[in-house]
PDB file of N, CA and C in Angstrom:
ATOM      1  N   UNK A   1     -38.705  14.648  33.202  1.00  0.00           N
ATOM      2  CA  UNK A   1     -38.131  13.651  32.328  1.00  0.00           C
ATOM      3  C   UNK A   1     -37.402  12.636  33.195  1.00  0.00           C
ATOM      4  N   UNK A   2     -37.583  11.261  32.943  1.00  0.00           N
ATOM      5  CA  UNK A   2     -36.920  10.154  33.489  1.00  0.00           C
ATOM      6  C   UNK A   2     -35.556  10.140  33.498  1.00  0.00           C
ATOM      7  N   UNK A   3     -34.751   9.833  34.601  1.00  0.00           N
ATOM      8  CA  UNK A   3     -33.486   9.568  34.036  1.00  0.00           C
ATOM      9  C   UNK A   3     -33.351   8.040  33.984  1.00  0.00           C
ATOM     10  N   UNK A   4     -32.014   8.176  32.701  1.00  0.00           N
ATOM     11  CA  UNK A   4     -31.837   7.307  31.882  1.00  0.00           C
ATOM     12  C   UNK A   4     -31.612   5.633  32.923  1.00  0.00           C
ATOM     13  N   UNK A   5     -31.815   4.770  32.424  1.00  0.00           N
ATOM     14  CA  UNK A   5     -31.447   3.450  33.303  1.00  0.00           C
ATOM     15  C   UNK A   5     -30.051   3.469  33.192  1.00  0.00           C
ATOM     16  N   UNK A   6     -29.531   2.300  33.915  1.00  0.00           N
ATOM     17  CA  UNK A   6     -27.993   2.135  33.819  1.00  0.00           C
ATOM     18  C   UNK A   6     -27.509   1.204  32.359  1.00  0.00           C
ATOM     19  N   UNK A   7     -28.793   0.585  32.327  1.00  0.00           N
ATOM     20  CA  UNK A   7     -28.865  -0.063  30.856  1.00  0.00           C
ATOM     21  C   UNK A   7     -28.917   0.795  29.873  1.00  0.00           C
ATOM     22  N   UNK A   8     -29.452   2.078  29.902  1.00  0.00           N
ATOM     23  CA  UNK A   8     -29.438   2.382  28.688  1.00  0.00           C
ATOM     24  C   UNK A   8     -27.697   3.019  28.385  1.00  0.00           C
ATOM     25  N   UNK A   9     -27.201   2.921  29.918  1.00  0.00           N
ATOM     26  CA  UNK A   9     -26.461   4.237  29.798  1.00  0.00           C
ATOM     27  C   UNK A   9     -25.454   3.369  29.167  1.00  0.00           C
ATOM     28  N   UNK A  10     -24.800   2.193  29.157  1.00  0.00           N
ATOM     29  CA  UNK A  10     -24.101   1.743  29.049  1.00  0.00           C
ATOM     30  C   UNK A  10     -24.269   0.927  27.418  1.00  0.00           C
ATOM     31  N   UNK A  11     -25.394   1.001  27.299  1.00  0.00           N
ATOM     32  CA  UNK A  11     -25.817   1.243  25.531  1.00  0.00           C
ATOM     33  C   UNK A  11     -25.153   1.871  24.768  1.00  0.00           C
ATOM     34  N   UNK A  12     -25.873   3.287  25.273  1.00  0.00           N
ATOM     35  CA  UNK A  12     -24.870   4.438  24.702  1.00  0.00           C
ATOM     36  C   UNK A  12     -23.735   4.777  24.797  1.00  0.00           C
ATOM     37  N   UNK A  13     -22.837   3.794  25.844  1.00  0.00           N
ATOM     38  CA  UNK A  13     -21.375   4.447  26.113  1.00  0.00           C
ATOM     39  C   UNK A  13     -20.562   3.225  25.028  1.00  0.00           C
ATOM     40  N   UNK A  14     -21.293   1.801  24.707  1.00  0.00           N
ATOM     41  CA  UNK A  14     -21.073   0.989  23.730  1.00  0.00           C
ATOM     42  C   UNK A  14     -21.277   1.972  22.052  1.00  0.00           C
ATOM     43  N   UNK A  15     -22.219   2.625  21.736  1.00  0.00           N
ATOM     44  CA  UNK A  15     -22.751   2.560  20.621  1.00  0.00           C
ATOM     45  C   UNK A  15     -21.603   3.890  19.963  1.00  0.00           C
ATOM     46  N   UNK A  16     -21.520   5.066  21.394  1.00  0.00           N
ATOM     47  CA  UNK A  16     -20.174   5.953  21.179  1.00  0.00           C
ATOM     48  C   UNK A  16     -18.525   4.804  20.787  1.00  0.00           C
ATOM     49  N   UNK A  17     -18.887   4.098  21.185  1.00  0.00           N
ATOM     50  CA  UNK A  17     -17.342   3.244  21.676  1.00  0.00           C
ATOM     51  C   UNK A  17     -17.230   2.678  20.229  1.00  0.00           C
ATOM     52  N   UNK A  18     -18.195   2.565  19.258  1.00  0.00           N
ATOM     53  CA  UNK A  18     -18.375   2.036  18.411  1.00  0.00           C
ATOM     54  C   UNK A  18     -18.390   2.961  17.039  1.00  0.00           C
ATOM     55  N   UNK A  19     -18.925   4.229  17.275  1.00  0.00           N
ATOM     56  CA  UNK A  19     -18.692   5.542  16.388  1.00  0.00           C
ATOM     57  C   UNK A  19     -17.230   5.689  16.555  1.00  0.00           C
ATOM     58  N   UNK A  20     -16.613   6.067  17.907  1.00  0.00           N
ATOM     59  CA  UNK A  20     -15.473   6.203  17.653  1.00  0.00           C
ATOM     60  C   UNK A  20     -14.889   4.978  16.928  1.00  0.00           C
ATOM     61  N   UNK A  21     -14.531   3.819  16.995  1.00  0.00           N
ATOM     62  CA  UNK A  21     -13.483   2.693  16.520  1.00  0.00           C
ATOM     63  C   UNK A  21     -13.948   3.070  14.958  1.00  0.00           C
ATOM     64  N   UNK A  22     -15.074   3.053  14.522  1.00  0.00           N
ATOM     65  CA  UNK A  22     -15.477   2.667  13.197  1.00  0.00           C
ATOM     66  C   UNK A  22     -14.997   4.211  12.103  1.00  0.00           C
ATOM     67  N   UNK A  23     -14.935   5.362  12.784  1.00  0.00           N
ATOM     68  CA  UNK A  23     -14.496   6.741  12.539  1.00  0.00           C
ATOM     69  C   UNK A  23     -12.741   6.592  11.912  1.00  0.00           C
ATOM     70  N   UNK A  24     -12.200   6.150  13.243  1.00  0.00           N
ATOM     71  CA  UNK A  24     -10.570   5.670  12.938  1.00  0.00           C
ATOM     72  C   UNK A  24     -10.193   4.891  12.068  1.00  0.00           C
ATOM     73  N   UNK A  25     -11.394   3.892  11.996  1.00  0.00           N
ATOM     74  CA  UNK A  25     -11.027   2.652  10.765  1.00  0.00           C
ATOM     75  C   UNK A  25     -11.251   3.446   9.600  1.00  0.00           C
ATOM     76  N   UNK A  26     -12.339   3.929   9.603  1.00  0.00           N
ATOM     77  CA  UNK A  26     -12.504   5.164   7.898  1.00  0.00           C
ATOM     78  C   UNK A  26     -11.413   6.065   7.689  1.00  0.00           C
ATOM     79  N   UNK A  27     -10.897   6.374   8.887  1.00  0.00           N
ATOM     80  CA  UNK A  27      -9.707   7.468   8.506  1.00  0.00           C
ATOM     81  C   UNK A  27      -8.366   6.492   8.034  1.00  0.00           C
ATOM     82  N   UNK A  28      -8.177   5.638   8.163  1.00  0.00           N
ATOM     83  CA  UNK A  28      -7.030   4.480   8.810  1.00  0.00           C
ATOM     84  C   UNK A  28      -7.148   3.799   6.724  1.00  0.00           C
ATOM     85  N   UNK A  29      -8.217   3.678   6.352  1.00  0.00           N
ATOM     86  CA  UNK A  29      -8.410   3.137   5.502  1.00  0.00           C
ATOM     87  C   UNK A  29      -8.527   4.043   4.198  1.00  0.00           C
ATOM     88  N   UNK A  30      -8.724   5.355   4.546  1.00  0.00           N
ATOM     89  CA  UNK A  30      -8.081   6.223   3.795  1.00  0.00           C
ATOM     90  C   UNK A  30      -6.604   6.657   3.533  1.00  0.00           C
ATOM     91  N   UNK A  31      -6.466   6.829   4.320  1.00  0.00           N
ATOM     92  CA  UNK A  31      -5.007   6.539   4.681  1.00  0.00           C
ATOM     93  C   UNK A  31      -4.025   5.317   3.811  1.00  0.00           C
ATOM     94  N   UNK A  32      -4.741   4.513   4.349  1.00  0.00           N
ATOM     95  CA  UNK A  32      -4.056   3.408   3.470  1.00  0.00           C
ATOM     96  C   UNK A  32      -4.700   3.056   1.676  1.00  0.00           C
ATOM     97  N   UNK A  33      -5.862   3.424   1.280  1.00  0.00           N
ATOM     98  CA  UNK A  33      -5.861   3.936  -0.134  1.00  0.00           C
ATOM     99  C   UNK A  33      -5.132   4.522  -0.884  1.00  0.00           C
ATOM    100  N   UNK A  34      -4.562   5.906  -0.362  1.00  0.00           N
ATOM    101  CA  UNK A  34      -3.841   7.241  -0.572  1.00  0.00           C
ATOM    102  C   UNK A  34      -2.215   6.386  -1.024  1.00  0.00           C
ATOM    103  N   UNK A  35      -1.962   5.288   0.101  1.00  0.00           N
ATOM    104  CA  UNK A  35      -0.610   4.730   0.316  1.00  0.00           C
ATOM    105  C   UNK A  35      -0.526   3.811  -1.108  1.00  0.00           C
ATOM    106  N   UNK A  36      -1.552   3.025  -1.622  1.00  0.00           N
ATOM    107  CA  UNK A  36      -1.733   1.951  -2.533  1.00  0.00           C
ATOM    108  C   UNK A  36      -1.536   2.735  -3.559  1.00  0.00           C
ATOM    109  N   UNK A  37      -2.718   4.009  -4.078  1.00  0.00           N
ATOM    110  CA  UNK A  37      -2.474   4.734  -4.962  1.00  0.00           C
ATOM    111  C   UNK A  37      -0.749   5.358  -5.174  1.00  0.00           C
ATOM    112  N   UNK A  38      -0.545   5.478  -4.525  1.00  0.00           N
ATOM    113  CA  UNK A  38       1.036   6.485  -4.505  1.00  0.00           C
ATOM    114  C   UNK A  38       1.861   5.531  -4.982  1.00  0.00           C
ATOM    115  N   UNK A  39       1.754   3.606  -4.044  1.00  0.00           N
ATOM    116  CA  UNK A  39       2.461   2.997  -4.593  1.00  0.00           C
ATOM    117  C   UNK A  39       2.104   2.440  -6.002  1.00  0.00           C
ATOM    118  N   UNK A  40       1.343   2.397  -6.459  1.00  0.00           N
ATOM    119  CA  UNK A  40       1.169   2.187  -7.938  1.00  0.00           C
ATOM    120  C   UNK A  40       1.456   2.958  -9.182  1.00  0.00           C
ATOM    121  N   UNK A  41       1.703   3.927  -8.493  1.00  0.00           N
ATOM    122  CA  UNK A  41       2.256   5.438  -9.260  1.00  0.00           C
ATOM    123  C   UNK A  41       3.958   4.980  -9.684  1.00  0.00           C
ATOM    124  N   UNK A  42       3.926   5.102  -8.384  1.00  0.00           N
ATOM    125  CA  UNK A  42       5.792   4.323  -8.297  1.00  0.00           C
ATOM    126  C   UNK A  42       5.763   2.872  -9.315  1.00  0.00           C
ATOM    127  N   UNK A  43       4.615   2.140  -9.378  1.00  0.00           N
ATOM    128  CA  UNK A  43       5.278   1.343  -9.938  1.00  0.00           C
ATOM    129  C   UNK A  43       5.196   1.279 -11.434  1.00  0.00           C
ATOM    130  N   UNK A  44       4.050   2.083 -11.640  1.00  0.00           N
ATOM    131  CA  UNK A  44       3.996   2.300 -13.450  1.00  0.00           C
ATOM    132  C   UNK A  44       4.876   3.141 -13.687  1.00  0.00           C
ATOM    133  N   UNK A  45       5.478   4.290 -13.030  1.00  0.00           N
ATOM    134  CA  UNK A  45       6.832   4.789 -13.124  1.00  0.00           C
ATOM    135  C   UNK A  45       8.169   3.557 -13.884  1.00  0.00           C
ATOM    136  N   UNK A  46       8.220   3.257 -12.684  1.00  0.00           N
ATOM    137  CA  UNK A  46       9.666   2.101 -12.263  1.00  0.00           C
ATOM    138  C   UNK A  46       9.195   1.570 -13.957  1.00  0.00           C
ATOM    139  N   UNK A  47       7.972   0.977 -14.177  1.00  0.00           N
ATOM    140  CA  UNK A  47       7.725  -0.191 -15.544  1.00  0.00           C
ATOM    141  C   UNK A  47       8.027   0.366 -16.870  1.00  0.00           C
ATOM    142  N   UNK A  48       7.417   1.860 -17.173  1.00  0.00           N
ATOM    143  CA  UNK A  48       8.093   2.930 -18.011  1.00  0.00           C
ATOM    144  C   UNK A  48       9.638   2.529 -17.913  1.00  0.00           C
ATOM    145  N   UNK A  49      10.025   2.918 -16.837  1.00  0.00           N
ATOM    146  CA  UNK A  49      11.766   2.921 -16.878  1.00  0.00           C
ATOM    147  C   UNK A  49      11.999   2.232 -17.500  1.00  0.00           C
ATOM    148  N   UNK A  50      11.719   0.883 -17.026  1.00  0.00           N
ATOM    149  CA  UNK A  50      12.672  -0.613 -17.411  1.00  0.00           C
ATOM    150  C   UNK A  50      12.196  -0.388 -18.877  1.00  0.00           C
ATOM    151  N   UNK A  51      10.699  -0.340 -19.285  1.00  0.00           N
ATOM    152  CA  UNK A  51      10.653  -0.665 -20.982  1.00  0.00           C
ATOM    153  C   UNK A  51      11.386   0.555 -22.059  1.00  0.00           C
ATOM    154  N   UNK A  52      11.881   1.307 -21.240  1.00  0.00           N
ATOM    155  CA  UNK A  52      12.144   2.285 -21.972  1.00  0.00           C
ATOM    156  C   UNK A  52      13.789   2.188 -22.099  1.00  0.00           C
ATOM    157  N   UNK A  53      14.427   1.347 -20.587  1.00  0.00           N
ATOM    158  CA  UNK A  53      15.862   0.737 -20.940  1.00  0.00           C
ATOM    159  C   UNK A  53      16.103  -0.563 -21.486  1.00  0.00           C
ATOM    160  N   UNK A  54      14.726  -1.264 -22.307  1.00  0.00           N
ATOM    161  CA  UNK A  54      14.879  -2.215 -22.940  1.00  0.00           C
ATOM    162  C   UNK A  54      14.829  -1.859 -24.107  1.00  0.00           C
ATOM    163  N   UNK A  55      14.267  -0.831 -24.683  1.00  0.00           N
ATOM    164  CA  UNK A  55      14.106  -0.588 -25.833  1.00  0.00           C
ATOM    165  C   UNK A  55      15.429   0.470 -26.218  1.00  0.00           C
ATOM    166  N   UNK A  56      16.419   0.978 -25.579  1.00  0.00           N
ATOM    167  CA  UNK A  56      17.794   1.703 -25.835  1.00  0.00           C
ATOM    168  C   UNK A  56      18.674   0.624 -25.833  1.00  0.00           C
ATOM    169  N   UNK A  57      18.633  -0.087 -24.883  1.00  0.00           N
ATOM    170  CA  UNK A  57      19.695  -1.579 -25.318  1.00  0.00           C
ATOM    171  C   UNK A  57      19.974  -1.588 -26.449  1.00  0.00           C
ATOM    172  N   UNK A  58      21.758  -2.152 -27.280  1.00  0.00           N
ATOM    173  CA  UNK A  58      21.919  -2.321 -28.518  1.00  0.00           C
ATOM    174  C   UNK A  58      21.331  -3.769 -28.285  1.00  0.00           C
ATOM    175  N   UNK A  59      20.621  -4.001 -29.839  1.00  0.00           N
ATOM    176  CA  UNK A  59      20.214  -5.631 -30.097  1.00  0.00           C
ATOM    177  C   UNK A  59      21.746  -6.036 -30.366  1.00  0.00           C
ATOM    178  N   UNK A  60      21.663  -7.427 -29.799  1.00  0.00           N
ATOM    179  CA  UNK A  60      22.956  -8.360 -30.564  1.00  0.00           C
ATOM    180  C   UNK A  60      24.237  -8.354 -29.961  1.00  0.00           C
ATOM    181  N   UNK A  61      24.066  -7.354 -29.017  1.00  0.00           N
ATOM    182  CA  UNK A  61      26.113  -7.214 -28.788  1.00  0.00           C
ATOM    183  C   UNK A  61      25.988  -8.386 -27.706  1.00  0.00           C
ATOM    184  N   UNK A  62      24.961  -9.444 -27.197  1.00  0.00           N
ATOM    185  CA  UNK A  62      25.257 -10.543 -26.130  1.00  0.00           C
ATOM    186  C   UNK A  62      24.774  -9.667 -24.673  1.00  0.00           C
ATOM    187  N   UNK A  63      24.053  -8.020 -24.918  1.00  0.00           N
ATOM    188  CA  UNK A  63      24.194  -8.171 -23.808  1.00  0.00           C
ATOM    189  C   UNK A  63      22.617  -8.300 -23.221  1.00  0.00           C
ATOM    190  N   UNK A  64      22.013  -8.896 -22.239  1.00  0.00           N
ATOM    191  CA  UNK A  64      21.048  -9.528 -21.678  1.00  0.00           C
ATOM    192  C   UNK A  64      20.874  -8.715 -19.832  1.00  0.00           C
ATOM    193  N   UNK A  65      19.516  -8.562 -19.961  1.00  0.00           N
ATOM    194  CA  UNK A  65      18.662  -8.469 -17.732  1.00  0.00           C
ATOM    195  C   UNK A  65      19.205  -9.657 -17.394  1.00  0.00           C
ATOM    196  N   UNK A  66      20.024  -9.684 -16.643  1.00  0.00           N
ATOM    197  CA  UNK A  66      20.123 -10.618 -15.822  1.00  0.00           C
ATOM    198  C   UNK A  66      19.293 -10.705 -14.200  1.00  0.00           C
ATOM    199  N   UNK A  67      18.219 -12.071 -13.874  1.00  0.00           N
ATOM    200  CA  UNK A  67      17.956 -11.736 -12.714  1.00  0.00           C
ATOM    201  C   UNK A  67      19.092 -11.534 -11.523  1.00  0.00           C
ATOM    202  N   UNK A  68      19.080 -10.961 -10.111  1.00  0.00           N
ATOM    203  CA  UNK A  68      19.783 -11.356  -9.434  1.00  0.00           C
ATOM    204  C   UNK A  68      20.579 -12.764  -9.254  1.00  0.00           C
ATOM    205  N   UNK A  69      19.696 -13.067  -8.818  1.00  0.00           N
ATOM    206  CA  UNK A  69      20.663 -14.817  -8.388  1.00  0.00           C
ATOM    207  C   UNK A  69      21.040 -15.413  -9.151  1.00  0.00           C
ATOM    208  N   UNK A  70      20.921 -14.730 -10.829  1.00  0.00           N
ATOM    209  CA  UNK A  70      21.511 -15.731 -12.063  1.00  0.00           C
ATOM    210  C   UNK A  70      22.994 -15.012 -11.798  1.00  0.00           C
ATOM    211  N   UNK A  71      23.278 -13.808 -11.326  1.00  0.00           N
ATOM    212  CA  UNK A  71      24.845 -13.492 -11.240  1.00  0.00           C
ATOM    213  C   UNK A  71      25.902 -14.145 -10.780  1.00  0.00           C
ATOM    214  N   UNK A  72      27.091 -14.448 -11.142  1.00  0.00           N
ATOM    215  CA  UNK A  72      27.981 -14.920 -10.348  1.00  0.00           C
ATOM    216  C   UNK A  72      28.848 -13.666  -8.965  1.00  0.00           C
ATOM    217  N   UNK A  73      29.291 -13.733  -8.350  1.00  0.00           N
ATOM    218  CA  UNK A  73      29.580 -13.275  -7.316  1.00  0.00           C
ATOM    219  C   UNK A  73      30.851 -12.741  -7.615  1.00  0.00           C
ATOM    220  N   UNK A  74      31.245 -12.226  -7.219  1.00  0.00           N
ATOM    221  CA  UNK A  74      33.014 -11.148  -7.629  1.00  0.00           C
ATOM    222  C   UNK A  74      34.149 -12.008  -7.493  1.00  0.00           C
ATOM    223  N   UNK A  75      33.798 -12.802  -6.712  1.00  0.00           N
ATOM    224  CA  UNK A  75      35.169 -13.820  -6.862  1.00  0.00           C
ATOM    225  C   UNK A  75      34.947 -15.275  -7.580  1.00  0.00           C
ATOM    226  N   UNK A  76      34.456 -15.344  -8.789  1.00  0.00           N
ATOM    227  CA  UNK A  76      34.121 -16.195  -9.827  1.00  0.00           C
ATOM    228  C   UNK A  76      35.395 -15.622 -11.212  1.00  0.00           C
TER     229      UNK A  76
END
């Protein structure tokens, strides 16, 4: 059997070089699925919360969500 050229060899040390990177990116991108899912969990959580402390609020007594930056500051 022939041995391999230097061309081929360096083919194959590309085409490994290329299994590996593309292996890590599949793991890497699972990884980061797993992360999206989890955070979306958290956030239909968190959205429950809030509608569920909008709907215990008394109606009428004036009191209102205020965003952040609509607050005044402690020494107002």
């Amino acid at each position: 059997m022939p041995h391999p050229s230097p061309a081929n060899d360096v083919t194959d040390q590309r085409l490994t070089d290329l299994e590996i990177k593309v292996s890590f990116q599949e793991d890497l991108l699972d990884q980061l699925n797993t992360i999206i899912v989890r955070q979306q969990q958290h956030i239909d959580l968190l959205l429950r919360e809030v509608r569920q402390l909008r709907e215990q609020a008394p109606e009428g007594t004036g009191q209102r969500f205020t965003q952040a930056h609509e607050e005044l500051p402690p020494h107002y």
